[in-house]
C-alpha atoms as a PDB file:
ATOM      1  CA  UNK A   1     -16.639  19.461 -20.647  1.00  0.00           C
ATOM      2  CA  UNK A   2     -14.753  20.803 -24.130  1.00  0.00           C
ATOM      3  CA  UNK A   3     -13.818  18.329 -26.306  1.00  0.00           C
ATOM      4  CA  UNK A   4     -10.346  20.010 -26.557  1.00  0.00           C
ATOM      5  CA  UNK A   5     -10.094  19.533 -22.763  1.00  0.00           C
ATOM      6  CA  UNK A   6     -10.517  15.963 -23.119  1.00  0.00           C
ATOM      7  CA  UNK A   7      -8.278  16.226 -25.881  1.00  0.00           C
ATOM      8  CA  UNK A   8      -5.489  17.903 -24.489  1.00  0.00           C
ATOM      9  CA  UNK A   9      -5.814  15.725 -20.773  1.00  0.00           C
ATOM     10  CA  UNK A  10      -5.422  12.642 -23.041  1.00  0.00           C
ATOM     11  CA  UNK A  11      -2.228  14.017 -24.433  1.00  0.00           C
ATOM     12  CA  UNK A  12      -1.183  14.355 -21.055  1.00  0.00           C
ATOM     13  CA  UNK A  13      -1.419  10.599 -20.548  1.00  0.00           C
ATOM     14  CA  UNK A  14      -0.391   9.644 -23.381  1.00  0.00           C
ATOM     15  CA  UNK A  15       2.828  11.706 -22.760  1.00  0.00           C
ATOM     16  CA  UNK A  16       3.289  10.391 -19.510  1.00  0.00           C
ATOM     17  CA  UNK A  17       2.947   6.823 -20.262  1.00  0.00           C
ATOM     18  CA  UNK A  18       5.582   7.298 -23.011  1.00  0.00           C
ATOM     19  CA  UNK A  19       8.258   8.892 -20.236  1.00  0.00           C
ATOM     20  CA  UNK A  20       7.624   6.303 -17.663  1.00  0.00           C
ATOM     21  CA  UNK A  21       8.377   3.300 -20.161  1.00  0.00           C
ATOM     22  CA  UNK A  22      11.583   5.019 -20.747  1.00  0.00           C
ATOM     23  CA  UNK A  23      12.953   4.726 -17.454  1.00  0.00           C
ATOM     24  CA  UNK A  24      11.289   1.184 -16.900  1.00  0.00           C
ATOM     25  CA  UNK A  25      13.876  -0.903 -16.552  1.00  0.00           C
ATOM     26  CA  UNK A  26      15.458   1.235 -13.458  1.00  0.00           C
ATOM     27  CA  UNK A  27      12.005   0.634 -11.622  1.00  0.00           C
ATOM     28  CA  UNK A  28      11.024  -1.255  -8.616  1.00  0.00           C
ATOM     29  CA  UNK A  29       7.842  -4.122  -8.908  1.00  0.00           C
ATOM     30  CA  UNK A  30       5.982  -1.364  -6.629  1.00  0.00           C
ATOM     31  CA  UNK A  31       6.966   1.592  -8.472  1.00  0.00           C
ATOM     32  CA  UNK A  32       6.469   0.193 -11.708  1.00  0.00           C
ATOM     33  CA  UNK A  33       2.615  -1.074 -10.871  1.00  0.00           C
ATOM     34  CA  UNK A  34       1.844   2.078  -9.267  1.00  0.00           C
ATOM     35  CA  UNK A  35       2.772   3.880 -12.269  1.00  0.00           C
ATOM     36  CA  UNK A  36       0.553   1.540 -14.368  1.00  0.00           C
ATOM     37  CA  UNK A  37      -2.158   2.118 -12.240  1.00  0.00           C
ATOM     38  CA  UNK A  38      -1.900   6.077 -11.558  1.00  0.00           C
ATOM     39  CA  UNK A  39      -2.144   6.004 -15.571  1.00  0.00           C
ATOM     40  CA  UNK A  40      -4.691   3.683 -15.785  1.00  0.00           C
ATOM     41  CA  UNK A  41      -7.066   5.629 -13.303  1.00  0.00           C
ATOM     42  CA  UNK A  42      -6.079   8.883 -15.377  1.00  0.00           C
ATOM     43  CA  UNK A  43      -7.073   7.146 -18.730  1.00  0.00           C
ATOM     44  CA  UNK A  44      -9.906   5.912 -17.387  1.00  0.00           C
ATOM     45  CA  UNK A  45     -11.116   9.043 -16.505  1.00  0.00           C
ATOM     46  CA  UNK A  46     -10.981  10.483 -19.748  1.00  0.00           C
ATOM     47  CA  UNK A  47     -12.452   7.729 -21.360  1.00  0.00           C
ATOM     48  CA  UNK A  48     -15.308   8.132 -19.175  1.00  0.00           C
ATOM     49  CA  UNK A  49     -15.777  11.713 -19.915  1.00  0.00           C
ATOM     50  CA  UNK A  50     -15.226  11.056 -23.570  1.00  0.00           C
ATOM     51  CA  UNK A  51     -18.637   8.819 -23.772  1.00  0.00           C
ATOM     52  CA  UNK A  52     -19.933  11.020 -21.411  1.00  0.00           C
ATOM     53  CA  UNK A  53     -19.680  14.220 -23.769  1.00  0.00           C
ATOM     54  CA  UNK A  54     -20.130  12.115 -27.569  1.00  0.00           C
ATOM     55  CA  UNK A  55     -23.132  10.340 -25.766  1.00  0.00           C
ATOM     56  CA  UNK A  56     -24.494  13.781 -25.281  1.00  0.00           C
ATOM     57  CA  UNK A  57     -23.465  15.694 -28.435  1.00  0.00           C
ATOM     58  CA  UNK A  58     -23.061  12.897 -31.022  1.00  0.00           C
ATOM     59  CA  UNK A  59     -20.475  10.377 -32.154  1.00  0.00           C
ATOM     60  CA  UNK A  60     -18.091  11.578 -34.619  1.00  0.00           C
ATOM     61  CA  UNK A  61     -17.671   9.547 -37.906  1.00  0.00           C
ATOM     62  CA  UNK A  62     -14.161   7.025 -36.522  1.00  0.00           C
ATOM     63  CA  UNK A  63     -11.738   6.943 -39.546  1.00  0.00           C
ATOM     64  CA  UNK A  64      -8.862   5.009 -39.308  1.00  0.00           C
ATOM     65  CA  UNK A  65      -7.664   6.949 -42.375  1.00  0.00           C
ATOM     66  CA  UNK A  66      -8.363  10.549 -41.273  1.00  0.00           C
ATOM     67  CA  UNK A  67      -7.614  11.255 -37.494  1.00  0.00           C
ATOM     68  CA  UNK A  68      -8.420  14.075 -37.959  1.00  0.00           C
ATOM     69  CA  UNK A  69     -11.004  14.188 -38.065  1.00  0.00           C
ATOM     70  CA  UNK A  70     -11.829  12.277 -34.337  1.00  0.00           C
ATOM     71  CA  UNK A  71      -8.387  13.390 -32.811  1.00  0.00           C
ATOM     72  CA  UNK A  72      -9.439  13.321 -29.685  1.00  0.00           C
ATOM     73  CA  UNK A  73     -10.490   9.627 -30.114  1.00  0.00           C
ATOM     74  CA  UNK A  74      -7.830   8.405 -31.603  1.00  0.00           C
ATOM     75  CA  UNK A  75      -5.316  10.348 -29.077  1.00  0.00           C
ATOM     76  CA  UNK A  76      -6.980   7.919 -26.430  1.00  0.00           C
ATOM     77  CA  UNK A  77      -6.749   4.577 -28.792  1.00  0.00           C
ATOM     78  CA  UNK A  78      -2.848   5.246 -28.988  1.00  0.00           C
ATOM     79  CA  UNK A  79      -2.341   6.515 -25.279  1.00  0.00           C
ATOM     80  CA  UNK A  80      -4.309   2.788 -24.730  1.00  0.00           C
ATOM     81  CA  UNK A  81      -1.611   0.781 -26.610  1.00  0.00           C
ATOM     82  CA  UNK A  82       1.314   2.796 -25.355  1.00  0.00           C
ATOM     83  CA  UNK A  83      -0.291   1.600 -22.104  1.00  0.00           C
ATOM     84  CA  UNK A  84      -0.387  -2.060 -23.252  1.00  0.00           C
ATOM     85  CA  UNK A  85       3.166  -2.187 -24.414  1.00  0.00           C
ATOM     86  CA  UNK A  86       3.837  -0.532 -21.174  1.00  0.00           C
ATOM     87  CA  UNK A  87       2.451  -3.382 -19.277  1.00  0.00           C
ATOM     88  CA  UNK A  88       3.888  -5.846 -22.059  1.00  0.00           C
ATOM     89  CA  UNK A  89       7.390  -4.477 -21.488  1.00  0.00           C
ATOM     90  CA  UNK A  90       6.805  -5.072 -17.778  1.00  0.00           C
ATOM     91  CA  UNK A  91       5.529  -8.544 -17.884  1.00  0.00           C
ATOM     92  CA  UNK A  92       2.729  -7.270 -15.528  1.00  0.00           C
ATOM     93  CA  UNK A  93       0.274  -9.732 -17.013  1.00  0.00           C
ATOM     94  CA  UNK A  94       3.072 -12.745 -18.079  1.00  0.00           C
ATOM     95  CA  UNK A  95       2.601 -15.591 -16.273  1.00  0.00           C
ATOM     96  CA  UNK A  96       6.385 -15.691 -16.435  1.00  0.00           C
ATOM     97  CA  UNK A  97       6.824 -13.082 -14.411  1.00  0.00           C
ATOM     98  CA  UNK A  98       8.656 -13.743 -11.080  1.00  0.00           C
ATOM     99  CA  UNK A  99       5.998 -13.306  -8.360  1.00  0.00           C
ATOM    100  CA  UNK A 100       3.095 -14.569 -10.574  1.00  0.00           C
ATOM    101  CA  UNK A 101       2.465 -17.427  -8.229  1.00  0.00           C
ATOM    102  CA  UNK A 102       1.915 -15.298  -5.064  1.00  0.00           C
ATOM    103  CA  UNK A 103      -1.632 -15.181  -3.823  1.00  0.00           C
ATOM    104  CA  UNK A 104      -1.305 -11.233  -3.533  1.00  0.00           C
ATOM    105  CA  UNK A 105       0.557 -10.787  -7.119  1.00  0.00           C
ATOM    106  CA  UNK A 106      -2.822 -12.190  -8.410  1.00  0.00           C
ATOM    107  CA  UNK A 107      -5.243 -10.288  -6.767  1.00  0.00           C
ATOM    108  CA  UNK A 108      -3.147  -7.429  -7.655  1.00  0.00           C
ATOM    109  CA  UNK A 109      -3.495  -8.493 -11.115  1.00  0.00           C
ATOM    110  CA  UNK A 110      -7.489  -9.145 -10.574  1.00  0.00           C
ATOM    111  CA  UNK A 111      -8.056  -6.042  -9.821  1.00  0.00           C
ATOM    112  CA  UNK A 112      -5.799  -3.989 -12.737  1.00  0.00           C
ATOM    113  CA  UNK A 113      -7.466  -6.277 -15.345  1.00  0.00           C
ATOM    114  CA  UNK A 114     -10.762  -5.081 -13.834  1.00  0.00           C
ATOM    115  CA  UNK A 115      -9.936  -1.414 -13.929  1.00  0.00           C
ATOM    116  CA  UNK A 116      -8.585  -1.936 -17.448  1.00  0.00           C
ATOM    117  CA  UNK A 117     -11.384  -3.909 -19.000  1.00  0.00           C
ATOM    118  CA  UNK A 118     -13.790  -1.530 -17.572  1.00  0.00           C
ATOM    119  CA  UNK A 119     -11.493   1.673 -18.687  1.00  0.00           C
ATOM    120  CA  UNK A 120     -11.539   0.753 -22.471  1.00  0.00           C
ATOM    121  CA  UNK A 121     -15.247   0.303 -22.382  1.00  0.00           C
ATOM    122  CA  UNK A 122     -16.212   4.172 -20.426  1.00  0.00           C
ATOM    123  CA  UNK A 123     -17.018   2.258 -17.725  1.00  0.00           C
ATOM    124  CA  UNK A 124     -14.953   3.461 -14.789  1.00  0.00           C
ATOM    125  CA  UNK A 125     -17.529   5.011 -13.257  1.00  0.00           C
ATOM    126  CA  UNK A 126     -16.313   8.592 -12.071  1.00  0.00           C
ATOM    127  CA  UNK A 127     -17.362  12.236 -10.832  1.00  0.00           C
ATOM    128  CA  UNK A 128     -14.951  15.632 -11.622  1.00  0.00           C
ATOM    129  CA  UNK A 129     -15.087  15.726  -7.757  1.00  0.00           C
ATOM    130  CA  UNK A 130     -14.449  12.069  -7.280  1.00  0.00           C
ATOM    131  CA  UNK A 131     -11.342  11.501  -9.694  1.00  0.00           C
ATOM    132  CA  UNK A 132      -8.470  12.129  -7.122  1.00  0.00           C
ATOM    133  CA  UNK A 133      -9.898  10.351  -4.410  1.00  0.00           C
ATOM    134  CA  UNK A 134     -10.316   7.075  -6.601  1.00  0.00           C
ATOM    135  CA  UNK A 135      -6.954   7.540  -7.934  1.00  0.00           C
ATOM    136  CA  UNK A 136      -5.458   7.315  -4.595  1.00  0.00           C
ATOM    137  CA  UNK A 137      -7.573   4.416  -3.361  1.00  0.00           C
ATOM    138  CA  UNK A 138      -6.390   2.378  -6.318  1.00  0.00           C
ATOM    139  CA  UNK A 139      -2.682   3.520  -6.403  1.00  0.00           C
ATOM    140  CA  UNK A 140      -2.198   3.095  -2.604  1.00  0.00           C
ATOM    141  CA  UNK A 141      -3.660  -0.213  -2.276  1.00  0.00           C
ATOM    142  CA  UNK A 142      -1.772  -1.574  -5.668  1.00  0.00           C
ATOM    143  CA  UNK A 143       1.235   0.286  -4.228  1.00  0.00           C
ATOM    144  CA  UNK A 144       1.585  -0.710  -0.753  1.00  0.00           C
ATOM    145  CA  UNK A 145       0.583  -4.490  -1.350  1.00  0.00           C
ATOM    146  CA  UNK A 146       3.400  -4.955  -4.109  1.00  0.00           C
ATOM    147  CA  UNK A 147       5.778  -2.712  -2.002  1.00  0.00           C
ATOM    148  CA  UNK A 148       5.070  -5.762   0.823  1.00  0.00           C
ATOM    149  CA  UNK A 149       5.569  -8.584  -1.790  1.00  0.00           C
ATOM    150  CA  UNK A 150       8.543  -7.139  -3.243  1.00  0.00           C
ATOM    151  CA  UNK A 151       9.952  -6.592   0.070  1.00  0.00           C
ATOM    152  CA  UNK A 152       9.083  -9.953   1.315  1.00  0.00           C
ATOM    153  CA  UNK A 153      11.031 -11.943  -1.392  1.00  0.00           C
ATOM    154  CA  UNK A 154      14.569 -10.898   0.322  1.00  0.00           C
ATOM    155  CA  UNK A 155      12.963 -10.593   3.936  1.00  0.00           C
ATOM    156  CA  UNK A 156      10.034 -12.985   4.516  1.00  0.00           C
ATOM    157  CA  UNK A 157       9.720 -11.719   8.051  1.00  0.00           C
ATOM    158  CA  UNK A 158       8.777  -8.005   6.692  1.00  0.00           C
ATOM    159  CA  UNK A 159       6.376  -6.051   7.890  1.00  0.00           C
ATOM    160  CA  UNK A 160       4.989  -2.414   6.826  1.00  0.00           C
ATOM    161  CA  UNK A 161       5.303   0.492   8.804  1.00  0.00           C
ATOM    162  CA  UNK A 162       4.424   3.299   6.331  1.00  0.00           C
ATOM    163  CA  UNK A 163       1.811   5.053   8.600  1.00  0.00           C
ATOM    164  CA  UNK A 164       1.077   7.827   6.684  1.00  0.00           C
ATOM    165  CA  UNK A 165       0.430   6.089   3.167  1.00  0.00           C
ATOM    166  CA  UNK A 166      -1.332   3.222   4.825  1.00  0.00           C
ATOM    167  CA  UNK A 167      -3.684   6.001   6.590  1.00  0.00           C
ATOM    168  CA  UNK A 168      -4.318   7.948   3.716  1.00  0.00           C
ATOM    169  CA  UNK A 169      -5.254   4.878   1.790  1.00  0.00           C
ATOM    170  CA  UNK A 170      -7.969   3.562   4.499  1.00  0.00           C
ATOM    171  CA  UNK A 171      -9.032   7.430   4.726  1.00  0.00           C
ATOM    172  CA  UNK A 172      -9.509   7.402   1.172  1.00  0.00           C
ATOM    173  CA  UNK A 173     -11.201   4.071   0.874  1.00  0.00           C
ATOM    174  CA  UNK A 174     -14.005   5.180   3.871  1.00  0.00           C
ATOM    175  CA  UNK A 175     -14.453   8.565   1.531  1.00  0.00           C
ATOM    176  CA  UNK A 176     -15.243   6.682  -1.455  1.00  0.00           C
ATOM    177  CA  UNK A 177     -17.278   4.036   0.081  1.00  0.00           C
ATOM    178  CA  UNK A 178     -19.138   6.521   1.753  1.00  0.00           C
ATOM    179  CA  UNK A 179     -19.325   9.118  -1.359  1.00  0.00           C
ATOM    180  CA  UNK A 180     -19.482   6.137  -4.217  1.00  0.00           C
ATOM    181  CA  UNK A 181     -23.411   6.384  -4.730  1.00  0.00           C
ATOM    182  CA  UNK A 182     -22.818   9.988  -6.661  1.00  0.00           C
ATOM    183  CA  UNK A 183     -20.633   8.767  -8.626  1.00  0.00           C
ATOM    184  CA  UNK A 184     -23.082   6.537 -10.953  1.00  0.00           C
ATOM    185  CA  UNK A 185     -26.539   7.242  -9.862  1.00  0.00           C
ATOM    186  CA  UNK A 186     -27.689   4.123 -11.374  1.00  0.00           C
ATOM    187  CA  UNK A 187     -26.552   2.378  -8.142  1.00  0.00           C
ATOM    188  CA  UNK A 188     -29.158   1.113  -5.220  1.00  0.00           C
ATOM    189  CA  UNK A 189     -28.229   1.558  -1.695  1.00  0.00           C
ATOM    190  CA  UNK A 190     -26.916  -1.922  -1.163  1.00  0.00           C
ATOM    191  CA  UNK A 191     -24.664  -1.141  -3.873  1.00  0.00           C
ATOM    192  CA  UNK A 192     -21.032  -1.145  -3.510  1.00  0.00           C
ATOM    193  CA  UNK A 193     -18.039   1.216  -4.570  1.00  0.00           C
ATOM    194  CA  UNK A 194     -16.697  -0.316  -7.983  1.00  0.00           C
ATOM    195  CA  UNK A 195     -13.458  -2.839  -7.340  1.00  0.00           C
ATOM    196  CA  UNK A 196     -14.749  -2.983  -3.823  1.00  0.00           C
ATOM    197  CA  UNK A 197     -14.472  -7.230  -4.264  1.00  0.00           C
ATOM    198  CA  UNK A 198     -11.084  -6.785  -5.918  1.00  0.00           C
ATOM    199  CA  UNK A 199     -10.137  -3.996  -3.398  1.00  0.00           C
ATOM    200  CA  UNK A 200     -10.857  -5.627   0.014  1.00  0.00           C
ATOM    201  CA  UNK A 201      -8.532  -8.387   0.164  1.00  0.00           C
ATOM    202  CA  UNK A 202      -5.351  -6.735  -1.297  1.00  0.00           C
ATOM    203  CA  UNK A 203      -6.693  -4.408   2.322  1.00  0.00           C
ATOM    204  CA  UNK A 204      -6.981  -7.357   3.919  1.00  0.00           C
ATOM    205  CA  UNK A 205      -2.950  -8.494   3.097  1.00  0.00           C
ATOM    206  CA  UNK A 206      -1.505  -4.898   3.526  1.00  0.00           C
ATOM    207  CA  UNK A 207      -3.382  -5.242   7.110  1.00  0.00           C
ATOM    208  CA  UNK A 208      -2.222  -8.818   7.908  1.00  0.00           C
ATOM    209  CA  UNK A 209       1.476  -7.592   6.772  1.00  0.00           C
ATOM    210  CA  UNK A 210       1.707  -4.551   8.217  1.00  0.00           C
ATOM    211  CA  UNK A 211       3.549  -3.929  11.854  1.00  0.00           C
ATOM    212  CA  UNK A 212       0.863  -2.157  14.114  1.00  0.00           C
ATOM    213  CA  UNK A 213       2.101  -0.549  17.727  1.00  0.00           C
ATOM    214  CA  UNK A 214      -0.639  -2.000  19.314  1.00  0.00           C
ATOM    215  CA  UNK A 215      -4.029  -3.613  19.465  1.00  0.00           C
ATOM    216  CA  UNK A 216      -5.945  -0.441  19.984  1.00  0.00           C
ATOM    217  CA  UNK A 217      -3.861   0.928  16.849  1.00  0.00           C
ATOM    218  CA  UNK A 218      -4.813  -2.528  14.908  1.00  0.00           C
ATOM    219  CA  UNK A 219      -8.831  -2.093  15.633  1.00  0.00           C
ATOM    220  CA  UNK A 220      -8.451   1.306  14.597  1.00  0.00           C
ATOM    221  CA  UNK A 221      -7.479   0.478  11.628  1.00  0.00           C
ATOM    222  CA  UNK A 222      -9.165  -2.539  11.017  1.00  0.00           C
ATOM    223  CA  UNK A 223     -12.387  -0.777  11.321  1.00  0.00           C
ATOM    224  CA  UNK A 224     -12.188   1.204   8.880  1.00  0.00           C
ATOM    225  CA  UNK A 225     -11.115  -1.581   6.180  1.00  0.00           C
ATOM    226  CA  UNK A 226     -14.698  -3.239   6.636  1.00  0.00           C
ATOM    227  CA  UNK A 227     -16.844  -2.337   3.817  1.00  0.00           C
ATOM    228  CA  UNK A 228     -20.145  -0.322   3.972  1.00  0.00           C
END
């Protein structure tokens, strides 16, 4: 890929980031952590194709004087720490936050610090035909679990029925257990998807909080939650 791809997809981010912390304080838990995360996975992405392409072509000389001379670099260091103060401004990783205590607010927070940690470092492993079906595994499950929590604070009886978001995630999650191995061919066959041990019990919570019709409808689903 063009470094001027890279470059202008990191703008993007950047750019988006910057218009979601503007209207922060009007969003729910849920819609603010999916936001984080859809911007994390699309960072992350980048990043990955970043060392990808200077691995292959050549580091340029990093100059925190002259930016100009790695743009595209530094575009992703600043689209980084709009992302921080993003989360910062959010208290997503304050242990003051309200719901920091709840079992599922920390796995949630597990698994974001995982996908961060390994964003900044390239390592979110990722193919071009892989990206969106990542993306949706990770937004979904951070989504739908924090949708539950936050619902669950006025109504402790509640109980998900958002079929067709709670479908798509499982479909998504079997496509990218089952497709993972392309994605870093570094990995053995008893090797699972990245995030899978972060992944499976926020699964596990949406499944044990969410209202099925019936048991047939409940193995169904369950089935497909069980890792490969």
């Amino acid at each position: 890929m063009e470094e001027e791809v890279l470059l202008q997809e990191a703008q993007l981010v950047n750019h988006q980031v910057r218009q979601k912390a503007l209207c922060l304080s009007k969003q729910s838990l849920s819609t603010t952590l999916y936001a984080y995360t859809a911007a994390l996975c699309d960072l992350g992405a980048v990043t990955h194709f970043m060392h990808e392409f200077y691995d292959q072509n050549g580091w340029p000389e990093i100059d925190a004087f002259q930016k100009e001379t790695s743009p595209l670099y530094w575009e992703i260091v600043e689209a980084y720490q709009n992302l921080s103060n993003y989360a910062k401004d959010a208290r997503i990783f304050d242990s003051y936050h309200p719901r920091w205590h709840d079992l599922a607010y920390q796995q949630i927070v597990k698994l974001l610090k995982q996908v961060e940690i390994t964003s900044r470092t390239g390592d979110y492993q990722i193919t071009r035909d892989m990206t969106l079906v990542k993306k949706a595994v990770l937004c979904h499950t951070i989504g739908l679990s924090s949708e539950i929590l936050e619902r669950q604070e006025s109504d402790s009886s509640f109980q998900s029925d958002d079929e067709s978001n709670w479908n798509l995630l499982l479909e998504m999650w079997n496509l990218y257990q089952n497709n993972h191995r392309g994605i870093d061919v570094a990995l053995d066959s008893n090797s699972k998807a990245q995030y899978t041990e972060e992944i499976t019990p926020l699964l596990s919570y949406i499944d044990k909080n969410y209202s099925y019709r019936n048991d047939y409808e409940r193995n169904r689903y369950q089935e497909k939650i069980l890792t490969r």
